[in-house]
N, C-alpha and C. Protein backbone atom coordinates (compact mmCIF):
# COMPACT_ATOMS: atom_id res chain seq x y z
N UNK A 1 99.79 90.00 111.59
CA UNK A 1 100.17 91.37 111.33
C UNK A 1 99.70 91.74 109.93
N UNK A 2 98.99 93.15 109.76
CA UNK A 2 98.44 93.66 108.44
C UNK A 2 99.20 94.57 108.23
N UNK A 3 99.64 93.98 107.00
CA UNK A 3 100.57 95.53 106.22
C UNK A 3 99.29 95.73 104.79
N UNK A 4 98.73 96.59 104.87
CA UNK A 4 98.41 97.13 103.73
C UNK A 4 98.85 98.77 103.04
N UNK A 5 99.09 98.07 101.86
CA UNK A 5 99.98 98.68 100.95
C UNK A 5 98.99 99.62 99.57
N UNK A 6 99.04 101.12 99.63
CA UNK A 6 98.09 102.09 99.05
C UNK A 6 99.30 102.84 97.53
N UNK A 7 98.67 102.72 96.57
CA UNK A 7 99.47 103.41 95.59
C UNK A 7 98.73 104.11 94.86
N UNK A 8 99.19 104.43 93.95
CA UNK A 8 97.99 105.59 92.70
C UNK A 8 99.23 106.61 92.35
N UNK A 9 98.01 107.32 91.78
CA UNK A 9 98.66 109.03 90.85
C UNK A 9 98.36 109.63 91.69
N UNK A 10 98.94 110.61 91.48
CA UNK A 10 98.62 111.85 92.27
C UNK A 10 97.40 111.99 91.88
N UNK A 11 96.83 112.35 93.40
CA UNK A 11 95.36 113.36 93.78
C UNK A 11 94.33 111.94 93.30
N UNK A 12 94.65 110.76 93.34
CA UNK A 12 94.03 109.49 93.56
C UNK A 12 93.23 109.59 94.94
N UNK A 13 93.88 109.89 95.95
CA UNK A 13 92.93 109.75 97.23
C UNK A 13 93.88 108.78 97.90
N UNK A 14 95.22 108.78 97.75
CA UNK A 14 96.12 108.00 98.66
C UNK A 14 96.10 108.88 100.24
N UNK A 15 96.07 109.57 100.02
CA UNK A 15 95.93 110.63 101.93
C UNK A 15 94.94 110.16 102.29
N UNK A 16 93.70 110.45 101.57
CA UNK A 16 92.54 110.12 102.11
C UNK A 16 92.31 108.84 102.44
N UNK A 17 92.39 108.01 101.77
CA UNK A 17 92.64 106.62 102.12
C UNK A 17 93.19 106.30 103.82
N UNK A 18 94.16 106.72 103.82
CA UNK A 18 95.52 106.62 104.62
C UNK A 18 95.12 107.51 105.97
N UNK A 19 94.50 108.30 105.96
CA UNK A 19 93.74 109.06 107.08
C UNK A 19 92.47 108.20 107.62
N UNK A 20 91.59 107.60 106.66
CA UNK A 20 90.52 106.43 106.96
C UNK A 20 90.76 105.34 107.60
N UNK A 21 92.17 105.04 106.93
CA UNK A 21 93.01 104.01 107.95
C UNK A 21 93.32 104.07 109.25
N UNK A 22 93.99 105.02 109.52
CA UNK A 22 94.17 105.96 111.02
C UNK A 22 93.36 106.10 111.97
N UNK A 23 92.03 106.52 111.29
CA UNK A 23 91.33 106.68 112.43
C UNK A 23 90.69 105.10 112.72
N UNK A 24 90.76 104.24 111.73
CA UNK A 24 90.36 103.05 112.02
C UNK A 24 91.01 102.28 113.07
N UNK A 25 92.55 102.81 113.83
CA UNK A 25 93.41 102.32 114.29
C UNK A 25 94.79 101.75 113.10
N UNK A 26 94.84 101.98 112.22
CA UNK A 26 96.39 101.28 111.36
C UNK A 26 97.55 102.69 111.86
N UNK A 27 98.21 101.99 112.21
CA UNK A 27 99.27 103.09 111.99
C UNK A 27 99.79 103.39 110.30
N UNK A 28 99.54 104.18 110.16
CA UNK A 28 100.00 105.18 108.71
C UNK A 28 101.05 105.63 108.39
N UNK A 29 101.49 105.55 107.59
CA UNK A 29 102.94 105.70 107.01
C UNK A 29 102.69 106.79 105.30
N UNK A 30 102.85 107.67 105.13
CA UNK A 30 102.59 108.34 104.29
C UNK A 30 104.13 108.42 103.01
N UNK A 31 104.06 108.36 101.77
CA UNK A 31 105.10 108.39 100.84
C UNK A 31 106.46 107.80 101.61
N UNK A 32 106.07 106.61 101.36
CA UNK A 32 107.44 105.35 101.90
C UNK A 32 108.10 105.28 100.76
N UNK A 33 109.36 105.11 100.68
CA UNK A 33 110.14 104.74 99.32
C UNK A 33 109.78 103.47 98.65
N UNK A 34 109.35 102.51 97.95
CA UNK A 34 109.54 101.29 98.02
C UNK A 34 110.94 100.94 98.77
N UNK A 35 111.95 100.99 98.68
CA UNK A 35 113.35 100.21 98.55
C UNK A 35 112.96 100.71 100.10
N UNK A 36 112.40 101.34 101.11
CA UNK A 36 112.41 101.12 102.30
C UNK A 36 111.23 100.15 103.27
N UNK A 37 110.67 99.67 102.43
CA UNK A 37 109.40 98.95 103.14
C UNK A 37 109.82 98.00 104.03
N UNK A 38 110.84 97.22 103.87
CA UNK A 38 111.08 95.65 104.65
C UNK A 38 111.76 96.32 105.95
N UNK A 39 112.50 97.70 105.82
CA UNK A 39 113.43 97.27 106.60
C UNK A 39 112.42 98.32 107.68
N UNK A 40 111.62 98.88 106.87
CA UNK A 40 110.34 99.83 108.13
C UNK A 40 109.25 98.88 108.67
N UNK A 41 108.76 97.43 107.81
CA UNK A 41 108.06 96.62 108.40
C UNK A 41 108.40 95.87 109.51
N UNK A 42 110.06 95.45 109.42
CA UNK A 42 110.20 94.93 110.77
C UNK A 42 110.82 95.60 112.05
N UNK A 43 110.81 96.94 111.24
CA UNK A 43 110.71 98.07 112.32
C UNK A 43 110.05 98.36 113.48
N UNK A 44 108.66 98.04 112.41
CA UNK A 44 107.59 98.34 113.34
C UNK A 44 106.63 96.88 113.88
N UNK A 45 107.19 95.92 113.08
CA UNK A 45 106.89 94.88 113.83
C UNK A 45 107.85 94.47 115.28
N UNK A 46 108.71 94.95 115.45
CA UNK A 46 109.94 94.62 116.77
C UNK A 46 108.85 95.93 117.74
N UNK A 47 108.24 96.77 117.25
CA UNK A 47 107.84 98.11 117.86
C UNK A 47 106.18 97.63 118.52
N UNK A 48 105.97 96.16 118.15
CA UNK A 48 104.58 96.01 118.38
C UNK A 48 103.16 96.34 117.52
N UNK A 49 103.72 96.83 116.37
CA UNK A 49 102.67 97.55 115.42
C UNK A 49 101.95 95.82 114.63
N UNK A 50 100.88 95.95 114.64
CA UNK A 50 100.46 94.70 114.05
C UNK A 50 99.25 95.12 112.80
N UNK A 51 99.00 96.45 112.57
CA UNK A 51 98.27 97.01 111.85
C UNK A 51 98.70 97.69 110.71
N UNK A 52 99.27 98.09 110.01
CA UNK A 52 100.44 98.99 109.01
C UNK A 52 99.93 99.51 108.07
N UNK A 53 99.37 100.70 107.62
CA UNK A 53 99.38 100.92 106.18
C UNK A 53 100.47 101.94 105.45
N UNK A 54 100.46 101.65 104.44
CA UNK A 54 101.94 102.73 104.09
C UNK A 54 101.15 103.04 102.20
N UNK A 55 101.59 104.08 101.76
CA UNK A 55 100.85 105.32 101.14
C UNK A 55 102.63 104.98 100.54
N UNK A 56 102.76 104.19 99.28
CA UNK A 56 104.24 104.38 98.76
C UNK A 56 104.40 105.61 97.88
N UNK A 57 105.74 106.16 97.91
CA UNK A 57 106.18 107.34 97.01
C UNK A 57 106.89 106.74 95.99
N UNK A 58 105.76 106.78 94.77
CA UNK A 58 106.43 106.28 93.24
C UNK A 58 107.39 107.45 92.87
N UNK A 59 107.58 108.95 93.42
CA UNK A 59 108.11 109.55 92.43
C UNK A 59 110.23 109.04 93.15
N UNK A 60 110.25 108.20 93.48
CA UNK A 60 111.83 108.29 93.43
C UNK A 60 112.06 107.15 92.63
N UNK A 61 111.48 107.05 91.64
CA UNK A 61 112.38 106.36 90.58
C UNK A 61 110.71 105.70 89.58
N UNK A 62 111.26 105.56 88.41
CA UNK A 62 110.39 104.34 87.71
C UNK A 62 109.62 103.47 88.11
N UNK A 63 108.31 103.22 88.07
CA UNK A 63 107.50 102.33 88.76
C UNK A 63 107.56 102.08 90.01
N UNK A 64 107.55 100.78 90.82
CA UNK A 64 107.74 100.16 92.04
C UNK A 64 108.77 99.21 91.52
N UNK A 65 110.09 99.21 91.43
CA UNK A 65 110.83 98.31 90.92
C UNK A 65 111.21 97.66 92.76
N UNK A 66 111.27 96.19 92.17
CA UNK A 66 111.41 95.36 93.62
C UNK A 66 110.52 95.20 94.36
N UNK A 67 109.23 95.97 94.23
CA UNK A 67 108.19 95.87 95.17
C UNK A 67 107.45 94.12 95.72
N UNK A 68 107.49 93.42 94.37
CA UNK A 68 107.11 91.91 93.97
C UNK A 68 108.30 91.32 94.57
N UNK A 69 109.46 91.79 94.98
CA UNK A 69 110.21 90.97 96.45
C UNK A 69 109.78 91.35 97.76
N UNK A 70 109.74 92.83 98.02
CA UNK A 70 109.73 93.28 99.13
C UNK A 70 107.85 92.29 99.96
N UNK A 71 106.84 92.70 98.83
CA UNK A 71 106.10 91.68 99.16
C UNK A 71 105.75 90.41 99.95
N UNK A 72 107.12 89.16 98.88
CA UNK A 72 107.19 87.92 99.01
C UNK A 72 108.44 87.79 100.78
N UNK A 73 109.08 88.90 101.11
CA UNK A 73 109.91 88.84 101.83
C UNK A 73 108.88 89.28 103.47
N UNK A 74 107.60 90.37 102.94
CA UNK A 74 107.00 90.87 103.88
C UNK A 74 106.50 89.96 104.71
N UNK A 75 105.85 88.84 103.81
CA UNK A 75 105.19 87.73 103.62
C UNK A 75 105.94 86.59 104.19
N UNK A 76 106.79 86.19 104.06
CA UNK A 76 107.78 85.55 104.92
C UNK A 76 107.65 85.71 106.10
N UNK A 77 108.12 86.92 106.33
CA UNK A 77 108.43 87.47 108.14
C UNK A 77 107.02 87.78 108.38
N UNK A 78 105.55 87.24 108.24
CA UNK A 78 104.67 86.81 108.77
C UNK A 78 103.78 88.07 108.62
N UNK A 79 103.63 88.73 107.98
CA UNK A 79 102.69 89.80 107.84
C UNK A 79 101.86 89.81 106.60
N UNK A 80 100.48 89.83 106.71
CA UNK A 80 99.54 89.58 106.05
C UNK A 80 99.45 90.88 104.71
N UNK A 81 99.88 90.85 103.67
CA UNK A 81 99.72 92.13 102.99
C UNK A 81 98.62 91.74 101.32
């Protein structure tokens, strides 16, 4: 399973990105919270999704705080990120 994970500033080209993905076949996930990634990855891993990209939304808080768990935890439950 591929979770790839898209960040930047605004007007970086995170949509665009994330639309390239799509049509490639990833299912797309556009401004994810960090603090919601694990519990939407095995969301959509129970859902059959084995492709994932997600477009995170830095503006709800300071940096990506926790992201360097959510990662190591993604990573665990068997998804390639």
């Amino acid at each position: 399973m591929d979770l790839l994970l898209i960040g930047g500033v605004s007007g970086s080209g995170k949509s665009v990105a994330l639309a390239a993905l799509e049509d490639s076949g990833y299912h797309a996930i556009n401004n994810l919270p960090p603090s919601m990634l694990m519990q939407t990855a095995a969301s959509l891993a129970h859902s059959g999704q084995a492709r994932v990209a997600v477009a995170l939304d830095v503006k709800t808080g300071p940096g990506l705080p926790h992201l360097a768990e959510a990662i190591a935890a993604a990573k665990n439950a068997g998804w390639t990120v």
